[in-house]
PDB file of N, CA and C in Angstrom:
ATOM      1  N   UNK A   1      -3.234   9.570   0.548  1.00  0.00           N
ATOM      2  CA  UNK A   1      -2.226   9.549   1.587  1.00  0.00           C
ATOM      3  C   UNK A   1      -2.835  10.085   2.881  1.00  0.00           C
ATOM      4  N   UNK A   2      -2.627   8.820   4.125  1.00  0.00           N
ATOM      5  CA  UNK A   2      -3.241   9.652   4.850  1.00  0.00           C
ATOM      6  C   UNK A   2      -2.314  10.955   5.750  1.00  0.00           C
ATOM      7  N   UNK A   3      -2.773  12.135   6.142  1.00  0.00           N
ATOM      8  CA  UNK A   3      -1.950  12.848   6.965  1.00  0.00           C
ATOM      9  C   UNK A   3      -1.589  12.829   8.566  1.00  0.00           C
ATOM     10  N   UNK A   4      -0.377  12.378   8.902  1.00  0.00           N
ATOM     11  CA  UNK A   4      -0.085  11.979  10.167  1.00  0.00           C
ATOM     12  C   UNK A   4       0.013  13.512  11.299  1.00  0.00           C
ATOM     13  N   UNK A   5      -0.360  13.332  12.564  1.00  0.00           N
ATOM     14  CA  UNK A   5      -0.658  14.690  13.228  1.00  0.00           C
ATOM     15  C   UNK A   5       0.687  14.775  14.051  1.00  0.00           C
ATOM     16  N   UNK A   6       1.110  15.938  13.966  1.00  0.00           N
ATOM     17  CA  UNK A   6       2.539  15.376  15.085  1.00  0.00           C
ATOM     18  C   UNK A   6       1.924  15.075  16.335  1.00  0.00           C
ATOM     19  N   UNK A   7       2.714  14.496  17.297  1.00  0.00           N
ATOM     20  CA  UNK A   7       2.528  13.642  18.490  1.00  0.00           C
ATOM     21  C   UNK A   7       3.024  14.259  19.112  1.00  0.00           C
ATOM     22  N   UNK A   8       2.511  14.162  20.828  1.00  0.00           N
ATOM     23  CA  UNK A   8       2.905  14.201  22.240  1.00  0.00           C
ATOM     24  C   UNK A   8       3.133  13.699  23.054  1.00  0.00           C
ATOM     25  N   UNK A   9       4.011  13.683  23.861  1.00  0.00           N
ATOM     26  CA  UNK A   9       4.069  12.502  25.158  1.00  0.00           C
ATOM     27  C   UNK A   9       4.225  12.969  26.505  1.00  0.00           C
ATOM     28  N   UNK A  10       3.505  12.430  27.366  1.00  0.00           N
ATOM     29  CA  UNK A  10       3.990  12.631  28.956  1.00  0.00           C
ATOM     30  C   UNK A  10       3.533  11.976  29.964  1.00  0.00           C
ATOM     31  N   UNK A  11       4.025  12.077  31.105  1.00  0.00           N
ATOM     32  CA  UNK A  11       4.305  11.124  31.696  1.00  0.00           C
ATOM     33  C   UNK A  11       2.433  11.069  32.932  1.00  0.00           C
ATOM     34  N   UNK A  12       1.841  10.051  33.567  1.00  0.00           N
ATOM     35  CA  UNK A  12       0.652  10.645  34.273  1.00  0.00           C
ATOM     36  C   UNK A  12       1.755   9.308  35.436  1.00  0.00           C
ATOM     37  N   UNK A  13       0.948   9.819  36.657  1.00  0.00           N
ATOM     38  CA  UNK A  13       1.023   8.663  37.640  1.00  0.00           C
ATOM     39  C   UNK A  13      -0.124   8.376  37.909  1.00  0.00           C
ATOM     40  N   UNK A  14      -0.334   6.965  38.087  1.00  0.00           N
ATOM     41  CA  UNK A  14      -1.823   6.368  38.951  1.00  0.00           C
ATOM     42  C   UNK A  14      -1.439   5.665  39.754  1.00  0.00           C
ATOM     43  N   UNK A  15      -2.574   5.715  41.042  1.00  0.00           N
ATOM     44  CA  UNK A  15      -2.636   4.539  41.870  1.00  0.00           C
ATOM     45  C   UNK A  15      -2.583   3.215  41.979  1.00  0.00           C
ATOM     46  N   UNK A  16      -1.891   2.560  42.119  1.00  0.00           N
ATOM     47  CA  UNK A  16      -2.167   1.103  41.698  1.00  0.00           C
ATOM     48  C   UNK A  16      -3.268   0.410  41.417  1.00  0.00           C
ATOM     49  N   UNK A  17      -4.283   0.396  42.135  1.00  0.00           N
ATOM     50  CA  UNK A  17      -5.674  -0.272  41.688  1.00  0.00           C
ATOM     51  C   UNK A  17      -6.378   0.029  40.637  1.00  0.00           C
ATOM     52  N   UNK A  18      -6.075   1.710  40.730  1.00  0.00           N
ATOM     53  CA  UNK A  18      -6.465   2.007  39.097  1.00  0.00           C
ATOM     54  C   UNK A  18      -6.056   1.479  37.570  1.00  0.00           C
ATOM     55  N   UNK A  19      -4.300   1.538  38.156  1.00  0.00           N
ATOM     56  CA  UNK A  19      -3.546   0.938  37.286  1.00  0.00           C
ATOM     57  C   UNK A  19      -3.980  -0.150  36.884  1.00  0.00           C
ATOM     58  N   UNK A  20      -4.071  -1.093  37.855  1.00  0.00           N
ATOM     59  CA  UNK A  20      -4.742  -2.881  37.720  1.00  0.00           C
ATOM     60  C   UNK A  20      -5.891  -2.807  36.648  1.00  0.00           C
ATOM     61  N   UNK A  21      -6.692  -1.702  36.774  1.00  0.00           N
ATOM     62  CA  UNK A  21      -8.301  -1.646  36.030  1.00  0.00           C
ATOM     63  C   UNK A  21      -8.220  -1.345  34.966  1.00  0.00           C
ATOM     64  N   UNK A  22      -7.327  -0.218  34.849  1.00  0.00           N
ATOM     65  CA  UNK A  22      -6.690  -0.006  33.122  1.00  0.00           C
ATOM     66  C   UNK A  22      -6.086  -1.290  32.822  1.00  0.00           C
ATOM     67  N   UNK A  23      -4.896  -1.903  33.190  1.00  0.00           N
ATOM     68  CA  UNK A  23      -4.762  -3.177  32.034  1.00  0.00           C
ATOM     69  C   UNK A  23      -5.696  -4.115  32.161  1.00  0.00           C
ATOM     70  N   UNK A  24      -6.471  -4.162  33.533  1.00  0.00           N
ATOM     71  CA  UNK A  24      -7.539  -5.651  32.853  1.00  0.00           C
ATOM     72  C   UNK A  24      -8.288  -5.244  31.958  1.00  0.00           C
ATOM     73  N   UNK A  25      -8.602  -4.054  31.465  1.00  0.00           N
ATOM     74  CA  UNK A  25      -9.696  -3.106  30.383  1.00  0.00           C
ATOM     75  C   UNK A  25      -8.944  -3.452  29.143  1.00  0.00           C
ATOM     76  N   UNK A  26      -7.648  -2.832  29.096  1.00  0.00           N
ATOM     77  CA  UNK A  26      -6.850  -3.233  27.528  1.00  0.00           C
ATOM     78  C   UNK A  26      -6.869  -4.337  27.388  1.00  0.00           C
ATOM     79  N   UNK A  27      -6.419  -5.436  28.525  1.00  0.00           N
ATOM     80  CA  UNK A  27      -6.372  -6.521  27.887  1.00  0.00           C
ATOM     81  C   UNK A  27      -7.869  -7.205  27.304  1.00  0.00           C
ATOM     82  N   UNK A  28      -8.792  -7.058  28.242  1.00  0.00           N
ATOM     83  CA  UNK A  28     -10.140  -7.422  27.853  1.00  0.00           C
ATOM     84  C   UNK A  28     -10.152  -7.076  26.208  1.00  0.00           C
ATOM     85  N   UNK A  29      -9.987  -5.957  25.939  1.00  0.00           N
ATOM     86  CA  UNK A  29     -10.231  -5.238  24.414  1.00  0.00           C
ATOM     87  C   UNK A  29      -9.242  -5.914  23.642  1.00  0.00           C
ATOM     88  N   UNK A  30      -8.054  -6.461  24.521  1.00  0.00           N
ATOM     89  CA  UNK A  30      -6.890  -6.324  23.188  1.00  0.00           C
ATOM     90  C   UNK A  30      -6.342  -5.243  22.636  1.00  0.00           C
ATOM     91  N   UNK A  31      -6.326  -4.447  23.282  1.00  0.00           N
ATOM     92  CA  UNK A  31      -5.375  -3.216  22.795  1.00  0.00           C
ATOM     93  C   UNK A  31      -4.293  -2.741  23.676  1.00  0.00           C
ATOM     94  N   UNK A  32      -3.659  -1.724  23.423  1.00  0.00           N
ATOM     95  CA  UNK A  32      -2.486  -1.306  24.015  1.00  0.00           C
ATOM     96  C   UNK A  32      -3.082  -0.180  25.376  1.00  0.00           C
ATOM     97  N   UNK A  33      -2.334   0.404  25.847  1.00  0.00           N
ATOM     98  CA  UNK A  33      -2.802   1.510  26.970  1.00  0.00           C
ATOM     99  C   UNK A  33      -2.587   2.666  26.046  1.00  0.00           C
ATOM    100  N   UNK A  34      -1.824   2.582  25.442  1.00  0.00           N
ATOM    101  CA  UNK A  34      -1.673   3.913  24.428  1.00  0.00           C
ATOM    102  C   UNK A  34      -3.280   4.179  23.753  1.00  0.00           C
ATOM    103  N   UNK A  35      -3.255   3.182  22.942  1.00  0.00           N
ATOM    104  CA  UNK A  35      -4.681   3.123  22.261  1.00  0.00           C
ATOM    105  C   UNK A  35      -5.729   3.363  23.103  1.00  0.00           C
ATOM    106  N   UNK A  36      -6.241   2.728  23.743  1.00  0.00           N
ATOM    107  CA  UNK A  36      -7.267   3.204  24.998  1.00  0.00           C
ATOM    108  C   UNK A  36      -7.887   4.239  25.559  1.00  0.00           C
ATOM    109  N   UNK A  37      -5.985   4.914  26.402  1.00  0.00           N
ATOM    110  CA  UNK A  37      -6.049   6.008  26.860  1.00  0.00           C
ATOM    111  C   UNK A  37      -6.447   7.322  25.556  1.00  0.00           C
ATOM    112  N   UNK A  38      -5.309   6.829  24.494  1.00  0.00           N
ATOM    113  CA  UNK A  38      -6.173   7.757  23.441  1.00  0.00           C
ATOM    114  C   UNK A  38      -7.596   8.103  22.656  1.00  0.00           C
ATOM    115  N   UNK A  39      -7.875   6.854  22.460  1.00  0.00           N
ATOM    116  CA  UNK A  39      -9.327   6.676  22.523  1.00  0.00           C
ATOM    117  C   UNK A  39     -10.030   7.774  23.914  1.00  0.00           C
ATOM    118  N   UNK A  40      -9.950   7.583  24.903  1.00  0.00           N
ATOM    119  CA  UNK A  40     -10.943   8.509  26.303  1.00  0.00           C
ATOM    120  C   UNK A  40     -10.767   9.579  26.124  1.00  0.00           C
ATOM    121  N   UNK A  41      -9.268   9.868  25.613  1.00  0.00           N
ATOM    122  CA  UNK A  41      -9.391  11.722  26.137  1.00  0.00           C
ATOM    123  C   UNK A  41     -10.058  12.169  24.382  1.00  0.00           C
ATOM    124  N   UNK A  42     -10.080  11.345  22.923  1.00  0.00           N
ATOM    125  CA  UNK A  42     -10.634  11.641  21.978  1.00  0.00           C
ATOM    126  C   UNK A  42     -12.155  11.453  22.515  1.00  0.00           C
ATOM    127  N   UNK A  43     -12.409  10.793  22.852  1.00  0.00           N
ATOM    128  CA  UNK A  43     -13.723  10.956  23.642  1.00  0.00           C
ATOM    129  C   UNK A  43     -14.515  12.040  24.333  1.00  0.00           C
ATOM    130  N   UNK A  44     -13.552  12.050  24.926  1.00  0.00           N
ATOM    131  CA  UNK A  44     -14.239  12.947  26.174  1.00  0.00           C
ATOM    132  C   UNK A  44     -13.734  14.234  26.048  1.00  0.00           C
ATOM    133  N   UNK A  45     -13.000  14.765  25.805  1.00  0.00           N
ATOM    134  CA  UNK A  45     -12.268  15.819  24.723  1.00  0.00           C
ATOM    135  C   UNK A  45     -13.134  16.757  23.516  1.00  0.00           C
ATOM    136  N   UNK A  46     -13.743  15.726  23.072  1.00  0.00           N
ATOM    137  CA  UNK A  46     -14.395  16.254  21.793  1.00  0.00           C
ATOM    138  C   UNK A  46     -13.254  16.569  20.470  1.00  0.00           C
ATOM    139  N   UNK A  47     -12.332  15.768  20.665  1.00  0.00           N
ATOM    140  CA  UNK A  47     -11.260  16.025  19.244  1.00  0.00           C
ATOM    141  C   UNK A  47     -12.220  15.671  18.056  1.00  0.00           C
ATOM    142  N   UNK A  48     -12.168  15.943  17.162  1.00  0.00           N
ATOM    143  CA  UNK A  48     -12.866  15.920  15.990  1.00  0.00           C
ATOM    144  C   UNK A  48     -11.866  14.656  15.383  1.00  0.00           C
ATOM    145  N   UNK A  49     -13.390  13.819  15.044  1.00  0.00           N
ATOM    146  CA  UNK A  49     -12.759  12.152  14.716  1.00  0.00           C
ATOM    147  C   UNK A  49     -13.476  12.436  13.119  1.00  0.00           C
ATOM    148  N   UNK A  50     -13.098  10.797  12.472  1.00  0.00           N
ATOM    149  CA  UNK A  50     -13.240  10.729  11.388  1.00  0.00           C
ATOM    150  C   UNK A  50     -14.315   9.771  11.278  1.00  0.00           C
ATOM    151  N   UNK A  51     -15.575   9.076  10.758  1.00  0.00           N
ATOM    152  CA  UNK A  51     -16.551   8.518  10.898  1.00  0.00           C
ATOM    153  C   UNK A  51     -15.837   7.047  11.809  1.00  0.00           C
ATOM    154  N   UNK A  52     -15.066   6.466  10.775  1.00  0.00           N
ATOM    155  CA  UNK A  52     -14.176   5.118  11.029  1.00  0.00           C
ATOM    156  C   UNK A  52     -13.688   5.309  12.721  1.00  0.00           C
ATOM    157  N   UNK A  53     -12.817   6.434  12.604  1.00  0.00           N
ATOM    158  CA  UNK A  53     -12.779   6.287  14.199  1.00  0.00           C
ATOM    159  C   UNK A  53     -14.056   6.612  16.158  1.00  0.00           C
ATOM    160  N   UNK A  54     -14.942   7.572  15.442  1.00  0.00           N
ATOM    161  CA  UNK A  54     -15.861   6.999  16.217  1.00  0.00           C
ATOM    162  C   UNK A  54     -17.113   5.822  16.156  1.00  0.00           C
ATOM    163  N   UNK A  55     -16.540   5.297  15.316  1.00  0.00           N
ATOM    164  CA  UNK A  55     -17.530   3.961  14.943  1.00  0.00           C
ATOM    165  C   UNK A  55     -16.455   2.368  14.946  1.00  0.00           C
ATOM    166  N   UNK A  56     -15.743   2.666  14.653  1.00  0.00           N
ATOM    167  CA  UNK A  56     -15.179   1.189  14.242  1.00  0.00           C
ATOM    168  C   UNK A  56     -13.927   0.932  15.447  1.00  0.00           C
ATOM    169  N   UNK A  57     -13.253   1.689  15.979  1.00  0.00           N
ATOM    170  CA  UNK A  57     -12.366   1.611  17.284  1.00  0.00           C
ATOM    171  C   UNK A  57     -13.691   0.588  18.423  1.00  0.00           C
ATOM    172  N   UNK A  58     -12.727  -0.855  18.935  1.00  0.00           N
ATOM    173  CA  UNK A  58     -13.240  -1.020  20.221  1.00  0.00           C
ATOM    174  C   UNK A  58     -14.361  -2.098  19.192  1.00  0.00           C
ATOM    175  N   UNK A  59     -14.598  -1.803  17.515  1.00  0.00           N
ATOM    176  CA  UNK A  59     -16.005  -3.158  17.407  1.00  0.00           C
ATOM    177  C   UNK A  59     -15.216  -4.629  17.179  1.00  0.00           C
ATOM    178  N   UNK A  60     -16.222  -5.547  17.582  1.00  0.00           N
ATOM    179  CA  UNK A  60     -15.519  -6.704  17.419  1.00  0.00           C
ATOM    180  C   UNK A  60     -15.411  -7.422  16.253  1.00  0.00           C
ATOM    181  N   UNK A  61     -14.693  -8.259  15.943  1.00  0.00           N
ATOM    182  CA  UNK A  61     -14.255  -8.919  15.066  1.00  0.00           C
ATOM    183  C   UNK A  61     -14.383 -10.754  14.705  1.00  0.00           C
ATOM    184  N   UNK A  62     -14.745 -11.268  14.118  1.00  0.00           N
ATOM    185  CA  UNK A  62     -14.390 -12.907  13.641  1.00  0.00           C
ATOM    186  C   UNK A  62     -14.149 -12.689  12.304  1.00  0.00           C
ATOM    187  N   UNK A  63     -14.030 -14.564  11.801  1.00  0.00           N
ATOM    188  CA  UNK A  63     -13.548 -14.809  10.531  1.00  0.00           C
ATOM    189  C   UNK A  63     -14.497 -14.509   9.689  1.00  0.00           C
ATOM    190  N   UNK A  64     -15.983 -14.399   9.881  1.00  0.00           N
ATOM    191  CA  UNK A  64     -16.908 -13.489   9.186  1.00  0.00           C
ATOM    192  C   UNK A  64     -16.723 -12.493   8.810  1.00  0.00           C
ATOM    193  N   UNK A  65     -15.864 -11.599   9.346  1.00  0.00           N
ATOM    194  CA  UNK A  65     -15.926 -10.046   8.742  1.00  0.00           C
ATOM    195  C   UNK A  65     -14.603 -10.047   8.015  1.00  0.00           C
ATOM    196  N   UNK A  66     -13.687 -10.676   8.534  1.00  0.00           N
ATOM    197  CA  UNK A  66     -12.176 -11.195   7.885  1.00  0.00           C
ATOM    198  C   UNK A  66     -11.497 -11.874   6.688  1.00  0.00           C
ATOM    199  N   UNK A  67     -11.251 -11.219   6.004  1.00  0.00           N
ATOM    200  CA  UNK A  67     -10.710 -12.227   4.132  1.00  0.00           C
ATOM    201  C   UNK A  67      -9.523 -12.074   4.468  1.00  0.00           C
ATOM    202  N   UNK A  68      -8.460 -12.602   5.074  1.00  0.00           N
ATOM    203  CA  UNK A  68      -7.598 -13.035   4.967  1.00  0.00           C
ATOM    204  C   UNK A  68      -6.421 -13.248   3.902  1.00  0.00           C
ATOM    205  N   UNK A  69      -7.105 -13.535   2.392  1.00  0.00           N
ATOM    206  CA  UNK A  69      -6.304 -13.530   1.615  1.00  0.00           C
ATOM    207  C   UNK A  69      -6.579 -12.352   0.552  1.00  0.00           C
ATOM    208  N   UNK A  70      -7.679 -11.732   0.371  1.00  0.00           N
ATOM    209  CA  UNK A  70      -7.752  -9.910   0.274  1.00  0.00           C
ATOM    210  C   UNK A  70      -7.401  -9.000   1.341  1.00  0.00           C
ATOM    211  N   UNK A  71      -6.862  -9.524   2.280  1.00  0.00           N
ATOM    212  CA  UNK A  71      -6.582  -8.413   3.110  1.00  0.00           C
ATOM    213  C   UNK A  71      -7.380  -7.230   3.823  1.00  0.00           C
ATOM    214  N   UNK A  72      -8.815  -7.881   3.456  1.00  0.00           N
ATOM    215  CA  UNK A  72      -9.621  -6.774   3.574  1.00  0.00           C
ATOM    216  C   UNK A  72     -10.695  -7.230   4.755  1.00  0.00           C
ATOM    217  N   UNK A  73     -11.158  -6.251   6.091  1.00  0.00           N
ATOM    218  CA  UNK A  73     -12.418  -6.749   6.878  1.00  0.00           C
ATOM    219  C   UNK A  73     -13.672  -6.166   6.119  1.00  0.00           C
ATOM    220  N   UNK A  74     -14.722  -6.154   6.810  1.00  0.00           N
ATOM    221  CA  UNK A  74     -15.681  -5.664   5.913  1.00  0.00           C
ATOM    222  C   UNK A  74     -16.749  -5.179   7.268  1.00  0.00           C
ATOM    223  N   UNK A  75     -16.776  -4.115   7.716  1.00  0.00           N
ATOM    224  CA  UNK A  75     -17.406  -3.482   8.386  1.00  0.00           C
ATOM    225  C   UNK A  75     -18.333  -2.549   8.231  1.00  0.00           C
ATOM    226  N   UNK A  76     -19.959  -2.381   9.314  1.00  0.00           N
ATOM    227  CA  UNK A  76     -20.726  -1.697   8.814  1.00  0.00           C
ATOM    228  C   UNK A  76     -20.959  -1.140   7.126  1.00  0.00           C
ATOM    229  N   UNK A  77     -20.610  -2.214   6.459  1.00  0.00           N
ATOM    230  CA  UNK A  77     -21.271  -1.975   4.792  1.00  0.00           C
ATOM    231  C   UNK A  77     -19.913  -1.578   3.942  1.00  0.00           C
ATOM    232  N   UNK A  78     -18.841  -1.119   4.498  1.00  0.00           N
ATOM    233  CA  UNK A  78     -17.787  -1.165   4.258  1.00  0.00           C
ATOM    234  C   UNK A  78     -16.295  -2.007   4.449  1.00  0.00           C
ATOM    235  N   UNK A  79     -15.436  -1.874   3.085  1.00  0.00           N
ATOM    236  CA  UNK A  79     -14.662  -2.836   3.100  1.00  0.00           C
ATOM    237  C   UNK A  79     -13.392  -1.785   3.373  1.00  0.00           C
ATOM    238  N   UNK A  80     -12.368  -2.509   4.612  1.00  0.00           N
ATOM    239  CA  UNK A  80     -10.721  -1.512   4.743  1.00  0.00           C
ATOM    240  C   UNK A  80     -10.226  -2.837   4.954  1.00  0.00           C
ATOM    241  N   UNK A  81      -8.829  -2.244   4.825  1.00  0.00           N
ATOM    242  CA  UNK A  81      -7.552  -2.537   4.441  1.00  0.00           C
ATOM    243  C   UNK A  81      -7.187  -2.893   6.137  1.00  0.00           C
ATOM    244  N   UNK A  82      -6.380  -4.288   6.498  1.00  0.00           N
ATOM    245  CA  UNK A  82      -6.136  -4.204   7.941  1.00  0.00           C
ATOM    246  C   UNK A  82      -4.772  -4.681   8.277  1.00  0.00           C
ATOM    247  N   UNK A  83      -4.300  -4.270   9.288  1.00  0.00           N
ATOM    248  CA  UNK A  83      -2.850  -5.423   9.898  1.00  0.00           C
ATOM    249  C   UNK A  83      -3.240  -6.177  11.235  1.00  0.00           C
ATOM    250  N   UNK A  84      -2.271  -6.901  11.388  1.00  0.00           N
ATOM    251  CA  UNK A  84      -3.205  -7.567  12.332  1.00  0.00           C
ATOM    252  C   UNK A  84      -1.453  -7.318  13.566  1.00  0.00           C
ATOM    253  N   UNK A  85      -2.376  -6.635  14.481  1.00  0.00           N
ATOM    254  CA  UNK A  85      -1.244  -6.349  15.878  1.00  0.00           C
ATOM    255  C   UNK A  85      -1.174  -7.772  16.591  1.00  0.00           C
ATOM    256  N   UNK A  86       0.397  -7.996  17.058  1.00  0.00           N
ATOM    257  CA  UNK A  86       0.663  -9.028  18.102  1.00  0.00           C
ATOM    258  C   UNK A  86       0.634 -10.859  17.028  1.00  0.00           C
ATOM    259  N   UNK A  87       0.427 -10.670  15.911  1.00  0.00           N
ATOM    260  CA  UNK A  87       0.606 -12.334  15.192  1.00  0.00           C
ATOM    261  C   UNK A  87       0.320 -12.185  13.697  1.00  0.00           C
ATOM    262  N   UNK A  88       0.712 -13.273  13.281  1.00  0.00           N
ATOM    263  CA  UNK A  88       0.769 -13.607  11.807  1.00  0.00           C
ATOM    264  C   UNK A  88      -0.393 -13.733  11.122  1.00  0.00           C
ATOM    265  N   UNK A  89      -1.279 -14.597  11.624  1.00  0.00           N
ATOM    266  CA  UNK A  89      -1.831 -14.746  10.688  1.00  0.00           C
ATOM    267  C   UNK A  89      -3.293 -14.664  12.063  1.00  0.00           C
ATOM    268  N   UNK A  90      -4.432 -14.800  11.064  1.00  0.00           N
ATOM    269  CA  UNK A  90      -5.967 -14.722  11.349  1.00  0.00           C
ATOM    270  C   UNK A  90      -6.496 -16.329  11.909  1.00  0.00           C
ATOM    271  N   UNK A  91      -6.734 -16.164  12.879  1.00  0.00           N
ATOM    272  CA  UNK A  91      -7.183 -17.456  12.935  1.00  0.00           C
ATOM    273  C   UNK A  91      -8.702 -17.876  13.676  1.00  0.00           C
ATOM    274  N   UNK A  92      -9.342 -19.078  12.755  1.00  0.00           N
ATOM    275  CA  UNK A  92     -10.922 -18.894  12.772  1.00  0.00           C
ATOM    276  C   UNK A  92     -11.526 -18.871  14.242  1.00  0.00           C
ATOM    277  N   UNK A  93     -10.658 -19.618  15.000  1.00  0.00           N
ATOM    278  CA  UNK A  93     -11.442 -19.506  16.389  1.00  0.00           C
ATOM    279  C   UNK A  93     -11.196 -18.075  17.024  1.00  0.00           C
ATOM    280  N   UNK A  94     -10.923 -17.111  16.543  1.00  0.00           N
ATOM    281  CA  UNK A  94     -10.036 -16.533  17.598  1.00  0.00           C
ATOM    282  C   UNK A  94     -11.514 -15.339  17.430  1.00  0.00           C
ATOM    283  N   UNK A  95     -11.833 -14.383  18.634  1.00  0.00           N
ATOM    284  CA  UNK A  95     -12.021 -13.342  17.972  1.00  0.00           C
ATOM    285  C   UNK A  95     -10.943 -11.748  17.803  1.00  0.00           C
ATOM    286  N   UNK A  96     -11.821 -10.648  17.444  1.00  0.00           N
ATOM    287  CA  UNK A  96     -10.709  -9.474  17.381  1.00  0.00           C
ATOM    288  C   UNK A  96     -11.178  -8.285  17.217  1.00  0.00           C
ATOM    289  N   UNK A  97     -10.303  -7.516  17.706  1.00  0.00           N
ATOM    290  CA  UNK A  97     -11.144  -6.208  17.889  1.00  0.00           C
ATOM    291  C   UNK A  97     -10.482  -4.830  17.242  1.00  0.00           C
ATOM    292  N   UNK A  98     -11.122  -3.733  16.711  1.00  0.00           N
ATOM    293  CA  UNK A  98     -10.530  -2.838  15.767  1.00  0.00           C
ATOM    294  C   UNK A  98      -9.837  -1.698  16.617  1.00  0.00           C
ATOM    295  N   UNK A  99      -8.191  -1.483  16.817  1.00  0.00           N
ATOM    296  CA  UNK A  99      -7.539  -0.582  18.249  1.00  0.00           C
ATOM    297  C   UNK A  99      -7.258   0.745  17.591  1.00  0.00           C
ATOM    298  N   UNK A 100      -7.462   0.975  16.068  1.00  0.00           N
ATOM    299  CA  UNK A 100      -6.593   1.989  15.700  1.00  0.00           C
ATOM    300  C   UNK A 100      -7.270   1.900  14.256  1.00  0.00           C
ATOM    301  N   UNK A 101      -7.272   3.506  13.597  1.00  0.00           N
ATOM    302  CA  UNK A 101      -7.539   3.272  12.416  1.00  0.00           C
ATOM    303  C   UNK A 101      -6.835   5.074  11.635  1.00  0.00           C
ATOM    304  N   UNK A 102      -6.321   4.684  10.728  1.00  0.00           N
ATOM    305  CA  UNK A 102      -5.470   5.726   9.790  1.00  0.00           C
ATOM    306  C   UNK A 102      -6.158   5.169   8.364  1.00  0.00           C
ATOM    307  N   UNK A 103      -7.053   6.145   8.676  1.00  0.00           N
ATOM    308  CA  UNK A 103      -7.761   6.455   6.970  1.00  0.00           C
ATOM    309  C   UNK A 103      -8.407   4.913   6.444  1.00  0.00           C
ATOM    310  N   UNK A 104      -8.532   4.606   5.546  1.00  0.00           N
ATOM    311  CA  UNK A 104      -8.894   2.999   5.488  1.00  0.00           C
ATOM    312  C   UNK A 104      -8.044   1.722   6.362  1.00  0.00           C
ATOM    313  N   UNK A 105      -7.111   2.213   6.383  1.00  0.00           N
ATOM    314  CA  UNK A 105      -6.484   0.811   7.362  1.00  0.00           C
ATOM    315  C   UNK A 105      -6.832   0.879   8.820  1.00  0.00           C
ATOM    316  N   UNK A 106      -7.039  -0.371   9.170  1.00  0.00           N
ATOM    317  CA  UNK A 106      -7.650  -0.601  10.416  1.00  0.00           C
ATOM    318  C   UNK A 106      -6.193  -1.437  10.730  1.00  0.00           C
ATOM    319  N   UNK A 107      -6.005  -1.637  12.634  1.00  0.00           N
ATOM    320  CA  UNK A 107      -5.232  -2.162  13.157  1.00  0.00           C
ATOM    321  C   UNK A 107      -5.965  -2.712  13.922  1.00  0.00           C
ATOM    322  N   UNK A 108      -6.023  -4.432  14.179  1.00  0.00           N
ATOM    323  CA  UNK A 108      -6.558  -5.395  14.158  1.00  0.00           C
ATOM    324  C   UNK A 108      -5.905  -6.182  15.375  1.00  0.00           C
ATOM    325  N   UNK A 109      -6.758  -6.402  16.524  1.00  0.00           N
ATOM    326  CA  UNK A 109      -5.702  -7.849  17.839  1.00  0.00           C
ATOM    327  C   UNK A 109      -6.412  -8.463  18.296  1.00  0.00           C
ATOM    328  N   UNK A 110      -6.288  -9.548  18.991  1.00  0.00           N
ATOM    329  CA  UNK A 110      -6.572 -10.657  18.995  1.00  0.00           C
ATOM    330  C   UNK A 110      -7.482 -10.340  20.351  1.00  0.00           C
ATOM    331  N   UNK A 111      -8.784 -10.499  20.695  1.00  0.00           N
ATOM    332  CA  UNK A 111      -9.268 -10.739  22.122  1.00  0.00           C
ATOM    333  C   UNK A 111      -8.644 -11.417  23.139  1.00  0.00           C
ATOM    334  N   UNK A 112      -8.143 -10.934  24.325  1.00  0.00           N
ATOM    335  CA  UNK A 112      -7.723 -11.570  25.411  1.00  0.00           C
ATOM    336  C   UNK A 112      -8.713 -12.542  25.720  1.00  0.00           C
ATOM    337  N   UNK A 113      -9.007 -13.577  25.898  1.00  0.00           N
ATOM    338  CA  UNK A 113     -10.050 -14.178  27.109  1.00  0.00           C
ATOM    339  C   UNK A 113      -9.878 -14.420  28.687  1.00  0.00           C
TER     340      UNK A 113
END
């Protein structure tokens, strides 16, 4: 089971242009601003991560690393458990990138182009 950390929220303001640079960045990645922003300050912070999350957040994805009907990707030599954010199903042209990860499950979205 993995253990969930309680959460915080608040509010930042940015400049608009900045603003603009943060979503063309998420969207580039495919992830949320939540994810992102959490990702930098775990970054730059020094929060104590778990191997999966300073390694596998942000790597990319195709139908190569993807089983679809095991449910399982298969990254750096290892196999997790995934969902896939924003659609149903996996699809071969697409690529995808890893936004989030709780213990073996990875959370999985689609590359913007």
């Amino acid at each position: 089971m993995v253990e969930r950390l309680p959460k915080a929220s608040f509010s930042v303001e940015l400049d608009e242009p900045l603003y603009q640079l943060l979503l063309n960045k998420v969207n580039q990645e495919g992830r949320s601003v939540n994810d992102y922003i959490n990702q930098l300050l775990n970054n730059n912070l020094q929060v104590e991560q778990s191997f999966e999350q300073r390694n596998l957040i942000g790597r990319r994805l195709t139908l190569k690393d993807i089983d679809p009907k095991s449910g399982l990707v298969q990254l750096l030599g290892n196999y997790y458990r995934y969902t896939l954010s924003g659609a149903v199903n996996v699809l071969a042209e697409q690529e995808y990138v890893v936004t989030q990860v709780e213990g073996n499950l990875l959370t999985i979205a689609a590359v913007v182009k």
